[in-house]
PDB file of N, CA and C in Angstrom:
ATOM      1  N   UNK A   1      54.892 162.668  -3.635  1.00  0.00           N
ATOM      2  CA  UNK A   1      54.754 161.942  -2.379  1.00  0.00           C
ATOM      3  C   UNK A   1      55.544 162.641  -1.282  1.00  0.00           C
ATOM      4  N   UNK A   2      55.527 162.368  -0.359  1.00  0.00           N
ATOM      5  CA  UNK A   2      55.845 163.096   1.063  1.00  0.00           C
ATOM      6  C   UNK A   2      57.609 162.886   1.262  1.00  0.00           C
ATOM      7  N   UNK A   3      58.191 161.480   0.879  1.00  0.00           N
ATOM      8  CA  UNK A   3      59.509 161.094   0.364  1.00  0.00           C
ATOM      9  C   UNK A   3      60.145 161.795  -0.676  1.00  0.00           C
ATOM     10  N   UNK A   4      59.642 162.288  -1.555  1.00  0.00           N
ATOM     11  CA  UNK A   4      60.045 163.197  -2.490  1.00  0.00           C
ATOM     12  C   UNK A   4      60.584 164.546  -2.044  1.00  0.00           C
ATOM     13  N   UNK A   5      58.719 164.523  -1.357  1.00  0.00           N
ATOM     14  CA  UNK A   5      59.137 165.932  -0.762  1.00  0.00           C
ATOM     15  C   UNK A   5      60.058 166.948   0.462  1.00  0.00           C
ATOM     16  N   UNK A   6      60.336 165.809   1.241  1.00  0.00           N
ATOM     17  CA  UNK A   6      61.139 165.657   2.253  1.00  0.00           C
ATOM     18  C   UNK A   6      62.579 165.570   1.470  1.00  0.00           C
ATOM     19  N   UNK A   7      62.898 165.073   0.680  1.00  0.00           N
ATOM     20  CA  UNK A   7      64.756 164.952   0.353  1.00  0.00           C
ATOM     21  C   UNK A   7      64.624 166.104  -0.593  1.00  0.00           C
ATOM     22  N   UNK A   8      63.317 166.698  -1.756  1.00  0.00           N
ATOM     23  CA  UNK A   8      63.622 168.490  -2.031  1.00  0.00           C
ATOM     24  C   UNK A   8      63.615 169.239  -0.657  1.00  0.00           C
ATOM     25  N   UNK A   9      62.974 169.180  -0.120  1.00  0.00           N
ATOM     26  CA  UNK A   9      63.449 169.774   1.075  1.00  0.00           C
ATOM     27  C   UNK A   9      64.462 170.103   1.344  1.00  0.00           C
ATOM     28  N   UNK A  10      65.289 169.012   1.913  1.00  0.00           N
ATOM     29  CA  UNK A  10      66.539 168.509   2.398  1.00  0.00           C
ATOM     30  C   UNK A  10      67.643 168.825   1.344  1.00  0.00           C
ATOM     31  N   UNK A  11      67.388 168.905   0.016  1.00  0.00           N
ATOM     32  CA  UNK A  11      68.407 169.482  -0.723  1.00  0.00           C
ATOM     33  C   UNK A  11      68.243 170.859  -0.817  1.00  0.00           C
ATOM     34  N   UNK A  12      67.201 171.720  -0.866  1.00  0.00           N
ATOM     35  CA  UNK A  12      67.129 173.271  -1.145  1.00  0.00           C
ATOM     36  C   UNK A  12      68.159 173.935   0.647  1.00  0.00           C
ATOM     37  N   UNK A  13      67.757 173.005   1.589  1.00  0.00           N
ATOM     38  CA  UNK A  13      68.486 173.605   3.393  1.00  0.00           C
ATOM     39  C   UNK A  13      69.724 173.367   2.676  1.00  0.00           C
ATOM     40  N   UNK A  14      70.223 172.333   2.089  1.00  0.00           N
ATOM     41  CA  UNK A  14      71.677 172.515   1.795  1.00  0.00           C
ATOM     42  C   UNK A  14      72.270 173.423   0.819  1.00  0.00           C
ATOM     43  N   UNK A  15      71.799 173.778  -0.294  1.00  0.00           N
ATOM     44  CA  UNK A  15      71.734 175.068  -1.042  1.00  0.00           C
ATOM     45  C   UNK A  15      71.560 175.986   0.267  1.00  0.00           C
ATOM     46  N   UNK A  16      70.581 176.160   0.447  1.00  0.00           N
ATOM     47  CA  UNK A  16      70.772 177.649   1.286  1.00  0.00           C
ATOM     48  C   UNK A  16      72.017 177.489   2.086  1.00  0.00           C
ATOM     49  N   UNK A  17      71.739 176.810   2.883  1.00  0.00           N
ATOM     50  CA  UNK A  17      73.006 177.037   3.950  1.00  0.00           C
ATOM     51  C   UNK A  17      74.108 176.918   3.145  1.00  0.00           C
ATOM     52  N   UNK A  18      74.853 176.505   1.878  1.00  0.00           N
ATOM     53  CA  UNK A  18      75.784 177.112   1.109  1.00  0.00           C
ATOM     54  C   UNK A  18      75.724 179.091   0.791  1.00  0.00           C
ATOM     55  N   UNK A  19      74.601 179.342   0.252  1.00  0.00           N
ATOM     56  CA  UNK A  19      74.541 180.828   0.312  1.00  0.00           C
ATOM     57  C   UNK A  19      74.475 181.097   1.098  1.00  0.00           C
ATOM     58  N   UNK A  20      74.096 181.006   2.630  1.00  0.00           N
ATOM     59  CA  UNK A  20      74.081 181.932   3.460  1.00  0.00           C
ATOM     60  C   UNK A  20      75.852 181.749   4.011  1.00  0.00           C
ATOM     61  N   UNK A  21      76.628 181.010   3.673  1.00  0.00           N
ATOM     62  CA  UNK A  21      77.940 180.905   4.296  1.00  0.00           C
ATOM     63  C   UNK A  21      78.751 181.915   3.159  1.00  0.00           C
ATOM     64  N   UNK A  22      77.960 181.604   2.180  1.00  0.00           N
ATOM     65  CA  UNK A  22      79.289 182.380   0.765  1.00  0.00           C
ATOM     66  C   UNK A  22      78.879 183.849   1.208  1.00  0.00           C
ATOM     67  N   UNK A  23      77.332 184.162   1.409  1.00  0.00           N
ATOM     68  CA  UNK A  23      77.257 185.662   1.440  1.00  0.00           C
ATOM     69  C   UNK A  23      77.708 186.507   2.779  1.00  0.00           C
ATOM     70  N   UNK A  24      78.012 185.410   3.912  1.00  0.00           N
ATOM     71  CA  UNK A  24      78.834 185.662   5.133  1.00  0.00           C
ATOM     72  C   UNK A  24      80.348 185.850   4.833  1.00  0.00           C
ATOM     73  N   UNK A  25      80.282 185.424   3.827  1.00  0.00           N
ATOM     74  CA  UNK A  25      82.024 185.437   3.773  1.00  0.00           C
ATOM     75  C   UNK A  25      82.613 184.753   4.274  1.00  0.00           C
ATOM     76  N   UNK A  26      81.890 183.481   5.015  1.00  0.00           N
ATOM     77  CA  UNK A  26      82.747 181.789   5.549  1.00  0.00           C
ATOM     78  C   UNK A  26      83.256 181.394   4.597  1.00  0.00           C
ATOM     79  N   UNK A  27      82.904 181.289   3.257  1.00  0.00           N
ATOM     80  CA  UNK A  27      83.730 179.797   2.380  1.00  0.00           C
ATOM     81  C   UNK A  27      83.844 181.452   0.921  1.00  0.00           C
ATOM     82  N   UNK A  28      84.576 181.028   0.487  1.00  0.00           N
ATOM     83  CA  UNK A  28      85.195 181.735  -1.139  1.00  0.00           C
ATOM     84  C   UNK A  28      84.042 181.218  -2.182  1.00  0.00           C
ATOM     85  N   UNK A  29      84.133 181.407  -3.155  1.00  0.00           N
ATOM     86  CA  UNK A  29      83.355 181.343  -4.358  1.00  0.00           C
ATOM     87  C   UNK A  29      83.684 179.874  -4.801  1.00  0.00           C
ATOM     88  N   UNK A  30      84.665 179.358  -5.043  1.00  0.00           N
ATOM     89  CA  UNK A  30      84.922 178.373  -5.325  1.00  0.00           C
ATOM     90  C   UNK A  30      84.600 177.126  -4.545  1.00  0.00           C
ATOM     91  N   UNK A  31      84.554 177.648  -2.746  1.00  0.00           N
ATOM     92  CA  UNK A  31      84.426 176.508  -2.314  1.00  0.00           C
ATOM     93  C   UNK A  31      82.614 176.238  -2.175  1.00  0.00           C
ATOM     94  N   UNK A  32      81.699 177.542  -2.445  1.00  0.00           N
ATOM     95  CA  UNK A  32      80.163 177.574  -2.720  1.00  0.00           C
ATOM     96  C   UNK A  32      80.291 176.658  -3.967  1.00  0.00           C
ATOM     97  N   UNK A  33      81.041 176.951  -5.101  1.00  0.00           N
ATOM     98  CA  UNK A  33      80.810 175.942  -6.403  1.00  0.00           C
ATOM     99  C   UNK A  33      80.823 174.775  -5.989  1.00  0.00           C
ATOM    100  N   UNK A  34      81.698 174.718  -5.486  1.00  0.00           N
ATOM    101  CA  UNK A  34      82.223 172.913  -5.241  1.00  0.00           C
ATOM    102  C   UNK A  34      80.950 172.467  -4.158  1.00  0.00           C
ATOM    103  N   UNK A  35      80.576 173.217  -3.693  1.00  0.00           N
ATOM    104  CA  UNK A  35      79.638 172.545  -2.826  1.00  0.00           C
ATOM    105  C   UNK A  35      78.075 172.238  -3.377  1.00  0.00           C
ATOM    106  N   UNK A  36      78.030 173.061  -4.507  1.00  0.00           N
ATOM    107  CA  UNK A  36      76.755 173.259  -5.068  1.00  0.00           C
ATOM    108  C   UNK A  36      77.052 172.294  -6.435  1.00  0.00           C
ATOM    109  N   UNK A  37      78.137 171.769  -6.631  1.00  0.00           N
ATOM    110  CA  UNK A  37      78.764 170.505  -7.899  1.00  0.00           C
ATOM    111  C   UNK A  37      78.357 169.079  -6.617  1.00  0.00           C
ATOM    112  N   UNK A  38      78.623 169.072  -5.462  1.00  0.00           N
ATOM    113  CA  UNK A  38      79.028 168.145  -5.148  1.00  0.00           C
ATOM    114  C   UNK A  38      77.580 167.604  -4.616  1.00  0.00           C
ATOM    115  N   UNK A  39      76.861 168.603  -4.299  1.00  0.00           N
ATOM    116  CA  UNK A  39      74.862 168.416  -3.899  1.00  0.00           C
ATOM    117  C   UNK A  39      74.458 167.750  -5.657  1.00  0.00           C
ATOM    118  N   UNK A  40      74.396 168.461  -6.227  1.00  0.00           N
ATOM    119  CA  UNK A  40      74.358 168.150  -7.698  1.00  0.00           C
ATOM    120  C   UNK A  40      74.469 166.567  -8.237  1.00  0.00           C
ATOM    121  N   UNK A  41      76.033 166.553  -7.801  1.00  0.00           N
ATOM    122  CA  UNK A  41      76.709 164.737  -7.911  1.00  0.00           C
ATOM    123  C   UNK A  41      75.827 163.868  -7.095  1.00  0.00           C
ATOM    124  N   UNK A  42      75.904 164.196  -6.014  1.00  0.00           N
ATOM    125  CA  UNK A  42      75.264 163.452  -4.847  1.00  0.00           C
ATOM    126  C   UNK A  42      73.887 162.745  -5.433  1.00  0.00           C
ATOM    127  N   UNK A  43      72.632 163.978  -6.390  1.00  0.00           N
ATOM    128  CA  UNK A  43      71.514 163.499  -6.720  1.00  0.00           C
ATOM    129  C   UNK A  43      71.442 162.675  -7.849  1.00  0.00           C
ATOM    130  N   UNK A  44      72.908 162.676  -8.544  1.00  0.00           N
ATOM    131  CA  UNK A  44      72.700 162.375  -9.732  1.00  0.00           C
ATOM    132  C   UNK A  44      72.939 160.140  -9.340  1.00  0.00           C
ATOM    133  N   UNK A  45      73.349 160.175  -8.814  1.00  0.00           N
ATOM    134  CA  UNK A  45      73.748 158.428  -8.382  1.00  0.00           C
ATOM    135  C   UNK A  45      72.317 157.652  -8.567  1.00  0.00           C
TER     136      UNK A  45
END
């Protein structure tokens, strides 16, 4: 459905925009993990 598809959406922009900050060299490795644990947590509720 279009609701589905809209929040995969909305979770893959937040993945990316985590890699595109780690491969800029904005955030460390750890803080890409934690961000890619915490998208993760978020879906799991």
């Amino acid at each position: 459905t279009r609701l589905i598809q809209a929040k995969t959406i909305a979770i893959q922009r937040r993945i990316d925009n985590l890699g595109e900050r780690y491969y800029d060299c904005a955030i460390n490795a750890m803080e890409y993990l934690d961000g890619l644990s915490f998208i993760v947590a978020k879906q799991k509720k």
